[in-house]
Protein backbone atom coordinates (compact mmCIF):
# COMPACT_ATOMS: atom_id res chain seq x y z
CA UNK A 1 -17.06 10.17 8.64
CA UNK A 2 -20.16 10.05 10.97
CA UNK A 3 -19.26 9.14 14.73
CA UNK A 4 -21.61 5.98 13.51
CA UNK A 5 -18.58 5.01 11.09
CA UNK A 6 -16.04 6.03 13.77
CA UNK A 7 -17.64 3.77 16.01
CA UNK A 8 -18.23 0.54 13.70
CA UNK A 9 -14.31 0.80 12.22
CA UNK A 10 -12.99 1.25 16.05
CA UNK A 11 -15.03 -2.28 16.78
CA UNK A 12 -13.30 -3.31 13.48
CA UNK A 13 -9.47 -2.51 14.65
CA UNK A 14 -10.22 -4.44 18.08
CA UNK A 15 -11.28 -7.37 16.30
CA UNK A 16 -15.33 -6.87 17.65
CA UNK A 17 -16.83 -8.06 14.00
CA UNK A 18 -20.47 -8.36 15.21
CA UNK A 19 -20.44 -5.29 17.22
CA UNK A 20 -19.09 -3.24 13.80
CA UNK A 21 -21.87 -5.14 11.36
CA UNK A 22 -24.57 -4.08 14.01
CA UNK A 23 -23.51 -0.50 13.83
CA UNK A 24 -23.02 -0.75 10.04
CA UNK A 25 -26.34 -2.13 10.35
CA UNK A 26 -28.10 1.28 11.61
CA UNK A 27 -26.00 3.32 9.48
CA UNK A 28 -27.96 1.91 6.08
CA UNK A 29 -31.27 2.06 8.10
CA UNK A 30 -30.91 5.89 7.43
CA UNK A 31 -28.58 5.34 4.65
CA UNK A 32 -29.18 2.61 2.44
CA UNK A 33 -27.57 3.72 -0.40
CA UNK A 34 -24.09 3.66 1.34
CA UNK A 35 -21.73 1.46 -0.72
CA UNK A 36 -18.42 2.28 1.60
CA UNK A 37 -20.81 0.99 4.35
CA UNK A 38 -21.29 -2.37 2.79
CA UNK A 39 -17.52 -3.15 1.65
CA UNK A 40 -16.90 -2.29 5.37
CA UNK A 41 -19.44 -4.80 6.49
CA UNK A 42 -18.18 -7.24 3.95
CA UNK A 43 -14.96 -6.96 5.49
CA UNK A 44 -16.33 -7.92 8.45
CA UNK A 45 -18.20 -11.09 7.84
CA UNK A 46 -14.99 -11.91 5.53
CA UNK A 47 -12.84 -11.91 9.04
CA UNK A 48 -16.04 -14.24 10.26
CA UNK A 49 -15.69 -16.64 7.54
CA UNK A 50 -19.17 -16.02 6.54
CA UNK A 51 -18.35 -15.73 2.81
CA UNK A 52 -21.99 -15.62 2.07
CA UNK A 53 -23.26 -12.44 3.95
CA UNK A 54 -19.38 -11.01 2.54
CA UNK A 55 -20.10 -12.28 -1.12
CA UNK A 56 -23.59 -10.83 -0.84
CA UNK A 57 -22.02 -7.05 0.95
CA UNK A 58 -19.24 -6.73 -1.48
CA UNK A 59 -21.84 -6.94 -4.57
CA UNK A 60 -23.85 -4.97 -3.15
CA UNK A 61 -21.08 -2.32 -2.43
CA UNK A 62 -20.80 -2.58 -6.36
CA UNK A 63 -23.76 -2.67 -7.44
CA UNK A 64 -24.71 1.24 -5.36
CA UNK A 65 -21.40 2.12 -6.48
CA UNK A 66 -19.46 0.61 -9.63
CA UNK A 67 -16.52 3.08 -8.99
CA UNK A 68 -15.16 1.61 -5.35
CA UNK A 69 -11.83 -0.24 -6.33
CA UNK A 70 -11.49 -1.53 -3.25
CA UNK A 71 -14.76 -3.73 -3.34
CA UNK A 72 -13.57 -4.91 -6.27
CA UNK A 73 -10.43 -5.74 -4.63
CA UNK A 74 -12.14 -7.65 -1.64
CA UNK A 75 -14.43 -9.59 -3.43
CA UNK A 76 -11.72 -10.67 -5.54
CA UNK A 77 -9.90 -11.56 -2.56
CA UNK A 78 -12.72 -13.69 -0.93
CA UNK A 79 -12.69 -15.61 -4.33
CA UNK A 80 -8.89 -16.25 -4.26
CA UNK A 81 -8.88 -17.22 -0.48
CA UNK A 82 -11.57 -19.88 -1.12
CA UNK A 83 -10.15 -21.40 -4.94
CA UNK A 84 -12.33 -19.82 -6.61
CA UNK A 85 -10.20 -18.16 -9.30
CA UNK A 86 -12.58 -18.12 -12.03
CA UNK A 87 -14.73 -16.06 -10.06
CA UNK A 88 -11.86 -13.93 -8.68
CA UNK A 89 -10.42 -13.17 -11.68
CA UNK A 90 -14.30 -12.37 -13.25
CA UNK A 91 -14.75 -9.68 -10.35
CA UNK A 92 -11.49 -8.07 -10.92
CA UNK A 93 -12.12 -7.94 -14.88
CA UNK A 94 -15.45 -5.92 -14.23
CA UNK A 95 -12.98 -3.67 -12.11
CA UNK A 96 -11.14 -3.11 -15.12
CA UNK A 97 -13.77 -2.44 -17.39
CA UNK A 98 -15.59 -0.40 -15.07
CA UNK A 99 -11.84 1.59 -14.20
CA UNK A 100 -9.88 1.67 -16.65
CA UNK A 101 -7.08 3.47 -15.53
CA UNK A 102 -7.02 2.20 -12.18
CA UNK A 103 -3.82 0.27 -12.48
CA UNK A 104 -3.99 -1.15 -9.00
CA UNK A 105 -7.18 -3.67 -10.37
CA UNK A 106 -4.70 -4.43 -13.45
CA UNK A 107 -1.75 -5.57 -11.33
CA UNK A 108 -3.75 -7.62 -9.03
CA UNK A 109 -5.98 -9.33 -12.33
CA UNK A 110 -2.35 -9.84 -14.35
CA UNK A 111 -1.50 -11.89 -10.73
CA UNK A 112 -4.63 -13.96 -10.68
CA UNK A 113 -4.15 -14.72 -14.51
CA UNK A 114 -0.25 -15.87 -13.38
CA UNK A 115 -1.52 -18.04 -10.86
CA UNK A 116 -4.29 -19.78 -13.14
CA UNK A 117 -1.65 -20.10 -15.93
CA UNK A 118 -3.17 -17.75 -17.99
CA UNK A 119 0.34 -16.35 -18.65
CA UNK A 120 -0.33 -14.67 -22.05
CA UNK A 121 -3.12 -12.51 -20.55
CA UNK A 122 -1.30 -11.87 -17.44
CA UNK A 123 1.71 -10.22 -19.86
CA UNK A 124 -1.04 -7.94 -21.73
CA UNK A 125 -1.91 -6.64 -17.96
CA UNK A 126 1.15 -6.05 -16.73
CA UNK A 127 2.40 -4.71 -19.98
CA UNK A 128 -0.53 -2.06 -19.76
CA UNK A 129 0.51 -1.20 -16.18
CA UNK A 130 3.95 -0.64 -17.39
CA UNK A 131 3.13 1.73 -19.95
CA UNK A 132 1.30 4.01 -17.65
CA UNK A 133 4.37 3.45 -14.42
CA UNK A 134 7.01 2.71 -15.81
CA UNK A 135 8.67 2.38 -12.66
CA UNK A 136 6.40 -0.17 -11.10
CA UNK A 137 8.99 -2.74 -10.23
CA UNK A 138 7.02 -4.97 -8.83
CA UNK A 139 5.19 -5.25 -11.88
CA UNK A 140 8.41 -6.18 -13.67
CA UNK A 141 9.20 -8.88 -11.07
CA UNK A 142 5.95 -10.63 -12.11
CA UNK A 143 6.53 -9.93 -15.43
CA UNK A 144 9.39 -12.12 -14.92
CA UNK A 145 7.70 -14.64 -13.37
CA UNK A 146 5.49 -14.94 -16.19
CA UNK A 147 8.41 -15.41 -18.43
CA UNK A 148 9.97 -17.85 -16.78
CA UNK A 149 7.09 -20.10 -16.72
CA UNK A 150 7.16 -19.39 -20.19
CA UNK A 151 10.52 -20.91 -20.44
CA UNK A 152 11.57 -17.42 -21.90
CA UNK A 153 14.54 -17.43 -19.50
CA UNK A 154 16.18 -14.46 -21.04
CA UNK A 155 13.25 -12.49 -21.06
CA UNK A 156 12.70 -13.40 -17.56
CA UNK A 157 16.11 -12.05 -16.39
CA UNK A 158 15.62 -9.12 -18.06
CA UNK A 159 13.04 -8.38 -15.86
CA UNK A 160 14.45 -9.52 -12.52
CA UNK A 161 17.56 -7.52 -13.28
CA UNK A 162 15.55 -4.41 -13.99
CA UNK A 163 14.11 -5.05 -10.69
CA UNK A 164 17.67 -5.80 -9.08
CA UNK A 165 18.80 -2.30 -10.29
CA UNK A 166 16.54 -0.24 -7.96
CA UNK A 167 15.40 -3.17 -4.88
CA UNK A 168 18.40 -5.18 -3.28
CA UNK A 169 18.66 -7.65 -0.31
CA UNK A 170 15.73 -9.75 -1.45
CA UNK A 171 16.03 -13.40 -1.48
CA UNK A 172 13.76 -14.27 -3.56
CA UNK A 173 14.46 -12.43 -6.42
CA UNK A 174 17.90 -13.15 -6.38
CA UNK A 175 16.22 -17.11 -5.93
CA UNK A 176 14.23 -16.45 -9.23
CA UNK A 177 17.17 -14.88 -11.03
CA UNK A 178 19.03 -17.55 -10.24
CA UNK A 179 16.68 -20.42 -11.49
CA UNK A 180 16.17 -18.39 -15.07
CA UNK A 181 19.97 -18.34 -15.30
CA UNK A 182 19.86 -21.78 -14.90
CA UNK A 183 16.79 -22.60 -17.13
CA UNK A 184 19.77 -20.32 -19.65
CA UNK A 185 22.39 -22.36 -18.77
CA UNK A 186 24.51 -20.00 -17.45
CA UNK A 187 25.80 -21.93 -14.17
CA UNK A 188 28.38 -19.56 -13.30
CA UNK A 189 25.43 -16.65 -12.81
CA UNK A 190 23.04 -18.67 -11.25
CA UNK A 191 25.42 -19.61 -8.62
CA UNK A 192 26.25 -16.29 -8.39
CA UNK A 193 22.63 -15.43 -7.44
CA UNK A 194 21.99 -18.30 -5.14
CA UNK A 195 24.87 -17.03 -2.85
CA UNK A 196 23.06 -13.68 -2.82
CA UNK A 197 19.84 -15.34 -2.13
CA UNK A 198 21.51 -17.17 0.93
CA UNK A 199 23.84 -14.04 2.00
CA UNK A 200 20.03 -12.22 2.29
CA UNK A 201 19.15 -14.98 4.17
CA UNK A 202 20.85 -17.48 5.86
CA UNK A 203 17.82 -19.91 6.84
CA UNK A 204 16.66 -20.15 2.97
CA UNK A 205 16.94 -23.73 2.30
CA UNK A 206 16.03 -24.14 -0.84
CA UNK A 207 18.77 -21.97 -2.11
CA UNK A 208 21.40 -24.20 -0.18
CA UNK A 209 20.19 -27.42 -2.07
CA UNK A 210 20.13 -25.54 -5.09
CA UNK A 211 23.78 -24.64 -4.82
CA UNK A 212 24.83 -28.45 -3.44
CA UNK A 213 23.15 -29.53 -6.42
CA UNK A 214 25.16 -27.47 -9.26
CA UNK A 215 28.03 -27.79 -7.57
CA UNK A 216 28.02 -31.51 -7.70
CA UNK A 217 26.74 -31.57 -11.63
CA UNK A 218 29.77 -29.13 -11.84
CA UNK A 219 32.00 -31.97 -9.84
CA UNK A 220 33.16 -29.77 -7.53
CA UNK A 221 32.57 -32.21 -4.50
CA UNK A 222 34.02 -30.23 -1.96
CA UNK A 223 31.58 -26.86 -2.56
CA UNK A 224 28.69 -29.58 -3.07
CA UNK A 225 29.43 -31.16 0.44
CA UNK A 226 29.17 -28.13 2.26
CA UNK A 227 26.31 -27.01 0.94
CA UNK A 228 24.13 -29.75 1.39
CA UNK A 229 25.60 -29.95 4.81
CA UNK A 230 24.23 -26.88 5.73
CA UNK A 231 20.99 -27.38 3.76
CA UNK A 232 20.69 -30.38 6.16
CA UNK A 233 21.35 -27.96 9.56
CA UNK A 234 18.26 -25.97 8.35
CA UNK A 235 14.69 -26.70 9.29
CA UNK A 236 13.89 -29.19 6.30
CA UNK A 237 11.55 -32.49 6.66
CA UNK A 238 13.53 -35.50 8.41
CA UNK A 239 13.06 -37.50 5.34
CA UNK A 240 14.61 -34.97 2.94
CA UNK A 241 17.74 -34.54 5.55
CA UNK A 242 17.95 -38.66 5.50
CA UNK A 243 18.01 -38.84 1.68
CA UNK A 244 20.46 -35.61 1.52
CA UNK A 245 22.78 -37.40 4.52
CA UNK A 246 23.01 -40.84 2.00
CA UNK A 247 24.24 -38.68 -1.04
CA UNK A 248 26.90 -36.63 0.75
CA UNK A 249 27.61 -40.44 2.02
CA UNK A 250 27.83 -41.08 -1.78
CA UNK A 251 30.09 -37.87 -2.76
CA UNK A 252 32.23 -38.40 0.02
CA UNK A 253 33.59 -42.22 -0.69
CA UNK A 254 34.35 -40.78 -4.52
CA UNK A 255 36.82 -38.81 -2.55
């Protein structure tokens, strides 16, 4: 890097945006053909909110350079951050194309597809990512995702328990193995998973209401009672802890 550069991505770490585009600025008046130069400066007017100038440096970052993943990346992410997923998941499919083996792009387009509901294109990507690492379990854990919007539940803990094998202590995919259980009907297991969800973390509410509620379909009052009790000690809307007081109201005159 050019003391230039050094100078513009210093301004960049402190947070001084229109001091780092000004010195990105002089750089391409001596090197205009410097795509790293304009995802930088894209990055920049991204952290301005001026998705314009940021649409207009990413592209242009692409179009000096088709082989920069991380353009790709940004400009995707610019798209995402305003709604635009049509857009973000175009920009991310030239990635692709243009890299095909760069299994970073791949990942990030099968997440875009997941979140547009595209599910049975998000399972192509993330089965092509998995062929080439294997042991990308993060790629699994969407793959389960995917699944279990599917309504393939035991596809979708097949997945999650991959996952479980190799990364512990995390509440939420103990939370998402515990709904796909459930979507199984296997109570007993999904129980089991919400209490690891909530022994990860104590303040995760949702887990709490999750157990109160099979509990009580299960009629074990007691078990129900205390855990909607300490659903309602958590930081939950004042409306929601009303309507949980009146049922544990309910549960406890069956008693």
């Amino acid at each position: 890097m050019t003391p230039k550069t050094d100078s513009a991505l210093e301004f960049y770490k402190q947070g001084k945006y229109k001091e780092a585009i000004d010195v990105f600025s002089t750089i391409l008046e001596h090197d205009e053909g410097n795509a790293e130069v304009y995802n930088n400066m894209g990055l920049c007017y991204a952290k301005l909110n001026d998705f314009e100038q940021a649409e207009k440096a990413y592209n242009k970052s692409i179009e000096l350079n088709p082989a920069i993943p991380q353009a790709y990346i940004n400009l995707s992410d610019l798209y995402y951050k305003n709604n635009e997923l049509g857009n973000s998941i175009g920009t991310l499919e030239r990635g692709t194309y243009e890299m095909e083996d760069n299994m970073v792009l791949a990942h990030m387009l099968a997440r875009v597809y997941l979140d547009d509901s595209r599910y049975d294109m998000a399972i192509v990507e993330l089965e092509k990512v998995l062929d080439k690492e294997p042991e990308n379990y993060d790629a699994y854990y969407d793959l389960g995702r995917v699944y279990f919007e599917l309504g393939d539940y035991e596809a979708a803990i097949s997945n999650f328990e991959n996952v479980i094998e190799y990364k512990e202590d995390n509440e939420f995919l103990y939370y998402y193995l515990a709904q796909s259980y459930e979507g199984n009907n296997e109570i007993d297991k999904a129980i089991s998973n919400y209490l690891k969800a909530i022994t990860v973390n104590t303040k995760f509410a949702v887990a709490y209401k999750k157990l109160g509620v099979l509990f009580l379909a299960r009629n074990d009052f007691e078990d129900a009672i205390e855990y909607f009790e300490d659903y309602m000690n958590l930081d939950i809307p004042e409306e929601e802890k009303d309507n949980i007081k009146k049922l544990v109201e309910r549960i406890k005159a069956k008693l």
